[in-house]
C-alpha atoms as a PDB file:
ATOM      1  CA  UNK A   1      -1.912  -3.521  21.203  1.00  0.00           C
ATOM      2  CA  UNK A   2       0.225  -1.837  18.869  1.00  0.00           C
ATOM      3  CA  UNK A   3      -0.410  -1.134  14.949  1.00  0.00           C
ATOM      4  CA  UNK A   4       0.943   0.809  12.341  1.00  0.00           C
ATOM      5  CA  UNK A   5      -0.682   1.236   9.046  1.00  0.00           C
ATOM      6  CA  UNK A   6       1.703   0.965   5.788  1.00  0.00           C
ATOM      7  CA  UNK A   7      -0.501   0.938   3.141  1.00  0.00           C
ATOM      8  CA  UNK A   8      -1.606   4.389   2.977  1.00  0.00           C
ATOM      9  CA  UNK A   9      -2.573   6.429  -0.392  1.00  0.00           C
ATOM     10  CA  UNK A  10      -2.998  10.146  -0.393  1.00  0.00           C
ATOM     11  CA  UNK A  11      -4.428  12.516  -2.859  1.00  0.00           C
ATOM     12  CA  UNK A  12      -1.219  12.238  -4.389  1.00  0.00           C
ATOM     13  CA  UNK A  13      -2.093   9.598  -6.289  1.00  0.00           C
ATOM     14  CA  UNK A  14      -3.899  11.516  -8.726  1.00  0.00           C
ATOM     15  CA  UNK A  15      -7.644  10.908  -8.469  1.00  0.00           C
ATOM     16  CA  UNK A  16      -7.563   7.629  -6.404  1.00  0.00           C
ATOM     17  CA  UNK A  17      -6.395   9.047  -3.059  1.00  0.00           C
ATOM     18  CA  UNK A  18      -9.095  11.361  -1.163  1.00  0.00           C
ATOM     19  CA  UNK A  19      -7.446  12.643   1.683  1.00  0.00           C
ATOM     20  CA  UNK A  20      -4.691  15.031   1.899  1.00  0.00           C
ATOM     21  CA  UNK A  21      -1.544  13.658   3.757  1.00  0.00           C
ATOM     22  CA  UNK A  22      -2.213  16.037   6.752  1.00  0.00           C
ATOM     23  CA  UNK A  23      -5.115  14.393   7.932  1.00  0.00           C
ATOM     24  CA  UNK A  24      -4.208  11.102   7.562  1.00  0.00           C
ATOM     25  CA  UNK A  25      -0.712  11.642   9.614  1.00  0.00           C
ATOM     26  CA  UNK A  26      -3.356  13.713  12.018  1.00  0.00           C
ATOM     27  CA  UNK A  27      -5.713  10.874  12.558  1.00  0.00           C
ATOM     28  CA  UNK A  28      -3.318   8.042  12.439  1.00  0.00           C
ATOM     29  CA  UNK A  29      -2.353  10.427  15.987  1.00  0.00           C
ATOM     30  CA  UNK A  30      -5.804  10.632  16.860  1.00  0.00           C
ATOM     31  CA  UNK A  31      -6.393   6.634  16.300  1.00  0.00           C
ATOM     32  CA  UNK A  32      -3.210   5.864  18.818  1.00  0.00           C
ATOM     33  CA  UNK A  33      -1.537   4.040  16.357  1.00  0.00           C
ATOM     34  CA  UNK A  34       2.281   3.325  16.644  1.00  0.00           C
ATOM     35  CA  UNK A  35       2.918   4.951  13.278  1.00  0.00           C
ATOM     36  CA  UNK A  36       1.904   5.351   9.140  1.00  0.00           C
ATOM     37  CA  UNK A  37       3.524   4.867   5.678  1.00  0.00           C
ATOM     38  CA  UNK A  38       2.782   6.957   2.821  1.00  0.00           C
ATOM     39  CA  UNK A  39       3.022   5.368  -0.401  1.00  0.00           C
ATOM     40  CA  UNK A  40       1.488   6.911  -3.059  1.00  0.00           C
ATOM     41  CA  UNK A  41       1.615   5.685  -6.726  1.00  0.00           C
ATOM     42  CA  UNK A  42       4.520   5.620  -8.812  1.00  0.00           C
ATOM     43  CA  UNK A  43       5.051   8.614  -6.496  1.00  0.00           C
ATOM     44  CA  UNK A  44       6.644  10.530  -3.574  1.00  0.00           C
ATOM     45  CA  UNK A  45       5.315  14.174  -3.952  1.00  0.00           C
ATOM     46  CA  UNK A  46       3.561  13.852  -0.639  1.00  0.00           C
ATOM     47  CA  UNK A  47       6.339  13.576   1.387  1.00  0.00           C
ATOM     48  CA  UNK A  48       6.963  17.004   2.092  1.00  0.00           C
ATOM     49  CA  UNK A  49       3.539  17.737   4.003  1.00  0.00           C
ATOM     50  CA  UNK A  50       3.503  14.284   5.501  1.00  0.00           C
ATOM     51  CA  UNK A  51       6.602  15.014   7.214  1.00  0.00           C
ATOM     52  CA  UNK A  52       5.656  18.649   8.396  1.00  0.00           C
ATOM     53  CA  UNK A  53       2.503  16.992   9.910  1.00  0.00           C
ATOM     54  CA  UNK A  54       4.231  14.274  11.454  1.00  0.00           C
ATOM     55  CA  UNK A  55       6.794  16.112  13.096  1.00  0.00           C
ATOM     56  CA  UNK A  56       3.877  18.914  14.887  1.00  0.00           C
ATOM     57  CA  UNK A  57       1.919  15.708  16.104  1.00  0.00           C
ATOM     58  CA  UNK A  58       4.816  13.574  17.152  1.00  0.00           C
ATOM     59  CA  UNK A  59       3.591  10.983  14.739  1.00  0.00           C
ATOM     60  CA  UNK A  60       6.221   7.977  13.776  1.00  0.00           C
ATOM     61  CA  UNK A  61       6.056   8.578   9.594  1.00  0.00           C
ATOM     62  CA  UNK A  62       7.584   5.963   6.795  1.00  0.00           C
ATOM     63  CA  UNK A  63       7.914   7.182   3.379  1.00  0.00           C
ATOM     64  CA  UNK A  64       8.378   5.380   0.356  1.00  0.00           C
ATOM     65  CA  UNK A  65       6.007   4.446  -3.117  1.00  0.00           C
ATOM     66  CA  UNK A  66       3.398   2.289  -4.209  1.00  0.00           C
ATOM     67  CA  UNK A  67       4.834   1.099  -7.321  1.00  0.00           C
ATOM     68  CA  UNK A  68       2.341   0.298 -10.257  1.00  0.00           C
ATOM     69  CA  UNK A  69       3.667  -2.024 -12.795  1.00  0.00           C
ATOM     70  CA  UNK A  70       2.966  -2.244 -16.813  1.00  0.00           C
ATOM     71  CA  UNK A  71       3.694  -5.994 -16.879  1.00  0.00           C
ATOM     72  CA  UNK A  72       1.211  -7.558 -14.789  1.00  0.00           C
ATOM     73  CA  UNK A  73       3.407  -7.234 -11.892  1.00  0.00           C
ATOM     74  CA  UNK A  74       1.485  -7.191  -8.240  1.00  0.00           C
ATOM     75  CA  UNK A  75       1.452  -3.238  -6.606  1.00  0.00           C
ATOM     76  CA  UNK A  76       4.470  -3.333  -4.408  1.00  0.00           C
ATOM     77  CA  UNK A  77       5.020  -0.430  -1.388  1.00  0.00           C
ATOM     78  CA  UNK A  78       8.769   0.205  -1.287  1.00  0.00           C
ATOM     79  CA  UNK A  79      10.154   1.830   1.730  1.00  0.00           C
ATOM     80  CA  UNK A  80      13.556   2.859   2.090  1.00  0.00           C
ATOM     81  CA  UNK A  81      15.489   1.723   4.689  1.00  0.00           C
ATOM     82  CA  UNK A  82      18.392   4.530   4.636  1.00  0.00           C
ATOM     83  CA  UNK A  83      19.585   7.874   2.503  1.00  0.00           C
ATOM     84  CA  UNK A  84      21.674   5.507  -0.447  1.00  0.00           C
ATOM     85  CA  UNK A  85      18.296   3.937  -1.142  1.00  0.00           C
ATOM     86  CA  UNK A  86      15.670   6.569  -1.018  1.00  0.00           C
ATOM     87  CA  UNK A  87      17.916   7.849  -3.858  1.00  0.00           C
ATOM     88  CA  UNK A  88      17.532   4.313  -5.316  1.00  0.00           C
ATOM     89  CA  UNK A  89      13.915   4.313  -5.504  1.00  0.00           C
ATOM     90  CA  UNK A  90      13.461   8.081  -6.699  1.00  0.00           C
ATOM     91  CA  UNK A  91      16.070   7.321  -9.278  1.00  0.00           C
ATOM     92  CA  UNK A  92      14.236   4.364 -10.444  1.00  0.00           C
ATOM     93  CA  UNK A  93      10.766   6.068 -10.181  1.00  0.00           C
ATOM     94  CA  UNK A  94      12.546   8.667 -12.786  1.00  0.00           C
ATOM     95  CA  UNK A  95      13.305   6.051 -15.268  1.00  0.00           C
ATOM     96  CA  UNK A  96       9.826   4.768 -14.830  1.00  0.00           C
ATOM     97  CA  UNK A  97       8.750   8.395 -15.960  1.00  0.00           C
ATOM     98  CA  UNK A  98      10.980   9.020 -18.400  1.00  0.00           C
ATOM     99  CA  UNK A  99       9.836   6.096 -20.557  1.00  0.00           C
ATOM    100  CA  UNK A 100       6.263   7.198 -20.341  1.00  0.00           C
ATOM    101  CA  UNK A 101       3.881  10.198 -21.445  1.00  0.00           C
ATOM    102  CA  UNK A 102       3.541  12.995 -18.648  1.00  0.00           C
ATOM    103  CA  UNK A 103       1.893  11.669 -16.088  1.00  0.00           C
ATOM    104  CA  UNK A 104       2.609   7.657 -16.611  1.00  0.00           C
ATOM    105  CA  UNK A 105       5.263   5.528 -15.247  1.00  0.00           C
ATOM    106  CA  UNK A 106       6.173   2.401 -17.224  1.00  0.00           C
ATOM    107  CA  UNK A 107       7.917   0.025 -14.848  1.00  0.00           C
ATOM    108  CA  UNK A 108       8.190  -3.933 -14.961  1.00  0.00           C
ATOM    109  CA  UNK A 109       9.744  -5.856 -12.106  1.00  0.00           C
ATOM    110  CA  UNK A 110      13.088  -6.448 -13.249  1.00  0.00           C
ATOM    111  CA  UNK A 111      13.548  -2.601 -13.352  1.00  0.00           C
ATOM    112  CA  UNK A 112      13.079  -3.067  -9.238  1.00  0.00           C
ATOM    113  CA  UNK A 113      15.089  -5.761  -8.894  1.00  0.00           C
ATOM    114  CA  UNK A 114      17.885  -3.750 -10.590  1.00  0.00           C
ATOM    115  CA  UNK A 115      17.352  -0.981  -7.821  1.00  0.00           C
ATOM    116  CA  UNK A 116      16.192  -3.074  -4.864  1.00  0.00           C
ATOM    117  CA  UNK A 117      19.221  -2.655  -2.587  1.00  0.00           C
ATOM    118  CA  UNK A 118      18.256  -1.219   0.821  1.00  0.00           C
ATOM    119  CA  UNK A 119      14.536  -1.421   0.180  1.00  0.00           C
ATOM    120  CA  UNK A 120      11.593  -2.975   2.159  1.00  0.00           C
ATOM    121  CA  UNK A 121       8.923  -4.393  -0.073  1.00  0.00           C
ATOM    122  CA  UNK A 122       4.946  -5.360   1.015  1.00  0.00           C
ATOM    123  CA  UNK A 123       3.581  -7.338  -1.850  1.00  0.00           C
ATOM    124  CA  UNK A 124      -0.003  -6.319  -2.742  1.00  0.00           C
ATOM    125  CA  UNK A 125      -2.010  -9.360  -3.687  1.00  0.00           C
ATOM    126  CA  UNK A 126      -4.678  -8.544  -6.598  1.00  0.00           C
ATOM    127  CA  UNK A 127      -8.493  -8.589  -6.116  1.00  0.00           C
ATOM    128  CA  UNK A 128      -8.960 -11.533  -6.497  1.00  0.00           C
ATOM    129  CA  UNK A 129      -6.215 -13.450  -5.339  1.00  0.00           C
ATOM    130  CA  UNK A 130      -3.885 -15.088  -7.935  1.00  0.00           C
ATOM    131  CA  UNK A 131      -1.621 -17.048  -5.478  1.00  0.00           C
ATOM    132  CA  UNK A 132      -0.045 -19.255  -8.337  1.00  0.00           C
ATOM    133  CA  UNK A 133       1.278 -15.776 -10.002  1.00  0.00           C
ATOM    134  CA  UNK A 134       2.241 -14.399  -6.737  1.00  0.00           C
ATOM    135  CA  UNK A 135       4.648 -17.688  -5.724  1.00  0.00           C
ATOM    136  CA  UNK A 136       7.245 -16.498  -8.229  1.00  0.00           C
ATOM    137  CA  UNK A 137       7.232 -12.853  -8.050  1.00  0.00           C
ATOM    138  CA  UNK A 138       7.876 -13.584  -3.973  1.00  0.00           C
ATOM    139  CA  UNK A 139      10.504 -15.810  -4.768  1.00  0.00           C
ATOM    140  CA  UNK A 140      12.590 -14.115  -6.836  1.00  0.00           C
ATOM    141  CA  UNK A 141      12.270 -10.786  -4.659  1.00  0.00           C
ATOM    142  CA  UNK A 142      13.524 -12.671  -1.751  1.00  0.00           C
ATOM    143  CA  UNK A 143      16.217 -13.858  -4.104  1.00  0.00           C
ATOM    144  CA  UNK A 144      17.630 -10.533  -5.269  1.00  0.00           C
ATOM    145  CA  UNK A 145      17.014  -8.783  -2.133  1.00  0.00           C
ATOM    146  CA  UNK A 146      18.437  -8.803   1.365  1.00  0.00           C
ATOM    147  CA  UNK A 147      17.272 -11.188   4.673  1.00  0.00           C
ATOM    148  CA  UNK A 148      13.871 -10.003   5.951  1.00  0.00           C
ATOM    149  CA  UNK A 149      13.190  -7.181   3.098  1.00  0.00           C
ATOM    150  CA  UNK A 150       9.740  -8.804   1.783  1.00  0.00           C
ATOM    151  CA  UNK A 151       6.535  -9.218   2.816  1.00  0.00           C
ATOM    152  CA  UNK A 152       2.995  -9.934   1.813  1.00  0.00           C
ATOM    153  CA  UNK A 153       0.058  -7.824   2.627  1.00  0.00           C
ATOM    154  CA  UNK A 154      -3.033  -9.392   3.680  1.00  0.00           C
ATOM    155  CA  UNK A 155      -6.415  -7.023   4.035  1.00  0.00           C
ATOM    156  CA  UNK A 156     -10.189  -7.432   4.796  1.00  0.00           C
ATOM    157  CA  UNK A 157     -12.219  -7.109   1.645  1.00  0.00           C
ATOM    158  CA  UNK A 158     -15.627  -7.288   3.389  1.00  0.00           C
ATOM    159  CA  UNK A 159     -16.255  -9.648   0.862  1.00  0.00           C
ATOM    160  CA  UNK A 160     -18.007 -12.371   2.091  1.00  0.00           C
ATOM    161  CA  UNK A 161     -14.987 -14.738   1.287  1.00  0.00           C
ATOM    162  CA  UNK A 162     -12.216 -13.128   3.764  1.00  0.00           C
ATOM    163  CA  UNK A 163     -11.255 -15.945   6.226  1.00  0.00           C
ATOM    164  CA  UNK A 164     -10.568 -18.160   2.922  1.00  0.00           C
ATOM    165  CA  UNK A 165      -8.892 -15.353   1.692  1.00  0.00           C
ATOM    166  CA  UNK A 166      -6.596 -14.895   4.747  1.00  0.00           C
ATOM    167  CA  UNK A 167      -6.157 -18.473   4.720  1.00  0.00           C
ATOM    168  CA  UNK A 168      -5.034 -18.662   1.340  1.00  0.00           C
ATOM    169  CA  UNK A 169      -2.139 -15.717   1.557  1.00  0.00           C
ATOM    170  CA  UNK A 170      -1.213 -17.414   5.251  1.00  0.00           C
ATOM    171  CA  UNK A 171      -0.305 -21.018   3.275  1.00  0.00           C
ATOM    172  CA  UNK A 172       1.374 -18.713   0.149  1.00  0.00           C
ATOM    173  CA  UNK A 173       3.562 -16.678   2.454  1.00  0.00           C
ATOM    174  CA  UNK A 174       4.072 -20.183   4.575  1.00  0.00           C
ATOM    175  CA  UNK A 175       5.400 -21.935   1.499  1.00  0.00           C
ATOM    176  CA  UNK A 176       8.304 -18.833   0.876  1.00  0.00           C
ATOM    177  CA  UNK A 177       8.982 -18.213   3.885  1.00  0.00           C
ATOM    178  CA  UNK A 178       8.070 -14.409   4.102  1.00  0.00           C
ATOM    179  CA  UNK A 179       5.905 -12.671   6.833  1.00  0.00           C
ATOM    180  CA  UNK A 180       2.405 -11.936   6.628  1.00  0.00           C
ATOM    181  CA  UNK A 181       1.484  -8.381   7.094  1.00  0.00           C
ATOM    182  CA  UNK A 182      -1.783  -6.592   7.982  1.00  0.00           C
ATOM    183  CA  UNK A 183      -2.933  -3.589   6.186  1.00  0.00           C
ATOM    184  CA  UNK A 184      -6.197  -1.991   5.420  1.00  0.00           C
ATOM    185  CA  UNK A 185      -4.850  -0.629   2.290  1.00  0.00           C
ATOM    186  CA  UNK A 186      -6.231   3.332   2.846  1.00  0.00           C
ATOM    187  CA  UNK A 187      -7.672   5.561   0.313  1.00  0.00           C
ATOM    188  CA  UNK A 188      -8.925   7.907   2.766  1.00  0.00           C
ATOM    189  CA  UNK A 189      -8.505   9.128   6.447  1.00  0.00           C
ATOM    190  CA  UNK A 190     -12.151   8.328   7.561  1.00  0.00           C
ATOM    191  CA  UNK A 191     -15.239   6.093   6.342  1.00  0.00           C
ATOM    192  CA  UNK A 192     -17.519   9.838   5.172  1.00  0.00           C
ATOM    193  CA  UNK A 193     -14.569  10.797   2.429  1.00  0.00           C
ATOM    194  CA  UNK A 194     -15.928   7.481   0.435  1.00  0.00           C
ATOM    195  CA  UNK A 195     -17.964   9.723  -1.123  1.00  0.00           C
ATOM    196  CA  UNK A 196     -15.307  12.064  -3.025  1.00  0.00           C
ATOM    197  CA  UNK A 197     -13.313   8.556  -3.178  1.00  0.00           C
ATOM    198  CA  UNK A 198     -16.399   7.696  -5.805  1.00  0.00           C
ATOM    199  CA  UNK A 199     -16.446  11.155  -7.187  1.00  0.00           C
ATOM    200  CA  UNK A 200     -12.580  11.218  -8.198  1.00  0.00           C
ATOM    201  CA  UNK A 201     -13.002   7.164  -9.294  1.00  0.00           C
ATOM    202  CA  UNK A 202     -15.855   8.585 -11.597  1.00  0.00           C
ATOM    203  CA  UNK A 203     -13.616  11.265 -12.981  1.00  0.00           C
ATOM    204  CA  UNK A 204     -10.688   9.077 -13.621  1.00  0.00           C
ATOM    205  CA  UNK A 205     -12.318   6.480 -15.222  1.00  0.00           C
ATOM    206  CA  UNK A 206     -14.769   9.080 -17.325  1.00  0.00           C
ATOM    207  CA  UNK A 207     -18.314   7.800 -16.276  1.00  0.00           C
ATOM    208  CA  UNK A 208     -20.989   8.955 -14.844  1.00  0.00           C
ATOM    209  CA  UNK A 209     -21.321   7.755 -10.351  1.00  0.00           C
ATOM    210  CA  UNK A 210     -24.824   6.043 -12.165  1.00  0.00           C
ATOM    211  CA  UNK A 211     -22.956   4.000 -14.376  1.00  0.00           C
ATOM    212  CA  UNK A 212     -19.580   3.295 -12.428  1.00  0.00           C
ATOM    213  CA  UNK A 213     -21.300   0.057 -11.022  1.00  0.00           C
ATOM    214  CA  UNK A 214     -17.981  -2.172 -10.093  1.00  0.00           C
ATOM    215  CA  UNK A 215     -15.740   0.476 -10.700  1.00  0.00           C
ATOM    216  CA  UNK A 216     -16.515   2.072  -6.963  1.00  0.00           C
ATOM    217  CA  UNK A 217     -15.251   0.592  -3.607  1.00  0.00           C
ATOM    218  CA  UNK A 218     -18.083  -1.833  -2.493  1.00  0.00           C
ATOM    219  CA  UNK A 219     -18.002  -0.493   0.737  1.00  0.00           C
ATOM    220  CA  UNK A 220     -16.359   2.772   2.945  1.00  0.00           C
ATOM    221  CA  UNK A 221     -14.073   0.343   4.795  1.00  0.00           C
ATOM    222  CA  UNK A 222     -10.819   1.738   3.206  1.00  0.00           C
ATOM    223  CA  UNK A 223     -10.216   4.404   6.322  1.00  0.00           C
ATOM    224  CA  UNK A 224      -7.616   4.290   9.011  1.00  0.00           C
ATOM    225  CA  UNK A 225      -8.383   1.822  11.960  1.00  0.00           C
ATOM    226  CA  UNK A 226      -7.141   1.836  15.681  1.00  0.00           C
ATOM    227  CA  UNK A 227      -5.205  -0.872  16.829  1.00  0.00           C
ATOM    228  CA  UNK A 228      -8.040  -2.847  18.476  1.00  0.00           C
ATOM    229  CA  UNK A 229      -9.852  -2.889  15.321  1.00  0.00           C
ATOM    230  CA  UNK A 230      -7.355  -4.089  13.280  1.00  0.00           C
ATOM    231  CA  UNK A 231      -6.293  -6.811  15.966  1.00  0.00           C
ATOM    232  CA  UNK A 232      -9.963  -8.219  16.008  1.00  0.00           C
ATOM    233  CA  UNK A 233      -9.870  -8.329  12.135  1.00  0.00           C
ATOM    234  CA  UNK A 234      -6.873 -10.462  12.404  1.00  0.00           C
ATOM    235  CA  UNK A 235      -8.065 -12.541  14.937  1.00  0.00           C
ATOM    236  CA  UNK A 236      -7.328 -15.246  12.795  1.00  0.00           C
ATOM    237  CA  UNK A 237      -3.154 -13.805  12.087  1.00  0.00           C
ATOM    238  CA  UNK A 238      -2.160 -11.891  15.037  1.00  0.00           C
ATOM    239  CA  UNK A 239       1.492 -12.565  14.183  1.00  0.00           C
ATOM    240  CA  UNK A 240       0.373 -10.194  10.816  1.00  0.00           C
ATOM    241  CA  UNK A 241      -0.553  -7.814  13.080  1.00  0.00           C
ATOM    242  CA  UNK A 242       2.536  -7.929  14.822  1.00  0.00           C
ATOM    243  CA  UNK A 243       4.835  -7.901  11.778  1.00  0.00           C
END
């Protein structure tokens, strides 16, 4: 069984990340799996100490962005497939932050589709699942991009509702004709660091850990998984597993 994990955040993305990139690449070693992608939000500043890890631990690393949109827009991780477009995704990144205050990044999706050349895109479905506003944003970045650049991410929410969740993305990504992909969607590199995950959610959105309520994680599932976990969570999609 082989699994890499693609949807990983790091502390990077200021106060929603809690682990630092060096122990993610280090467990994603520790876990066996084939490889990891950091994407952090509307970001790349943890690229440098990814890569250091990575290359001490032998660890296959993927770097690209989570990009965070300001016109209702689905997250979308953006890995570059070669030199010309990393520079296309930290140049439009740039323009993202030069529109905004220090700190923000004001993209929509047209400003990706301008820069999409040469970059592989996982959709990230909202919680919960809007599949009649994902059909189009699919469609037309499968339009302006090239053959087998776009795919949609499917993850267990531990929700009570997950096989008619996986069921529902499976028909979605049927009907556009782009791969299903499983992620676990990481905020941190094991299950304990939930609790500084709700500390730094607390800070960011200014409440007290009493009266975040809904605001938290409803669980400390959002860790790195070993390939054998992640297969038997996908029972149901093993060809997600294998994309």
């Amino acid at each position: 069984m082989s699994y890499a994990e693609l949807a990983v955040t790091t502390n990077f993305s200021f106060l929603r990340g809690a682990s630092h990139p060096e122990e993610l690449v280090e467990t994603a070693k520790e876990l066996g799996l084939a490889g990891i992608g950091i994407a952090d939000r509307n970001s790349v500043a943890g690229v440098v100490r990814a890569h250091a890890m990575a290359q001490e631990k032998g660890v296959r690393l993927t770097v690209g962005a989570r990009l965070v949109f300001a016109d209702g827009t689905p997250d979308i991780l953006a890995y570059p497939k070669d030199r010309p477009a990393w520079g296309r995704l930290t140049r439009l990144l740039s323009l993202g932050k030069r529109r905004a205050d220090k700190g923000e990044c004001l993209l929509g999706l047209a400003d990706l589709v301008e820069f999409i050349e040469g970059l592989n895109l996982i959709v990230m479905p909202p919680r919960p699942l809007d599949a009649a506003g994902l059909k189009p944003v699919l469609l037309r970045l499968k339009q302006a991009s090239s053959r087998h650049s776009v795919w949609l991410a499917a993850a267990t929410l531990y929700d009570g509702d997950d096989a008619r969740r996986l069921a529902r993305l499976a028909d979605l990504a049927q009907s556009v004709r782009v791969p299903l992909i499983a992620v676990n969607d990481v905020l941190y590199h094991v299950s304990e660091r939930r609790l500084l995950q709700d500390v730094v959610t607390c800070i960011r959105e200014h409440v007290g850990i009493e009266e975040a309520g809904r605001l938290l994680q409803a669980n400390a599932e959002r860790h790195l998984k070993p390939p054998g976990e992640m297969a038997r969570m996908f029972a149901r999609a093993p060809e997600a597993v294998a994309e």
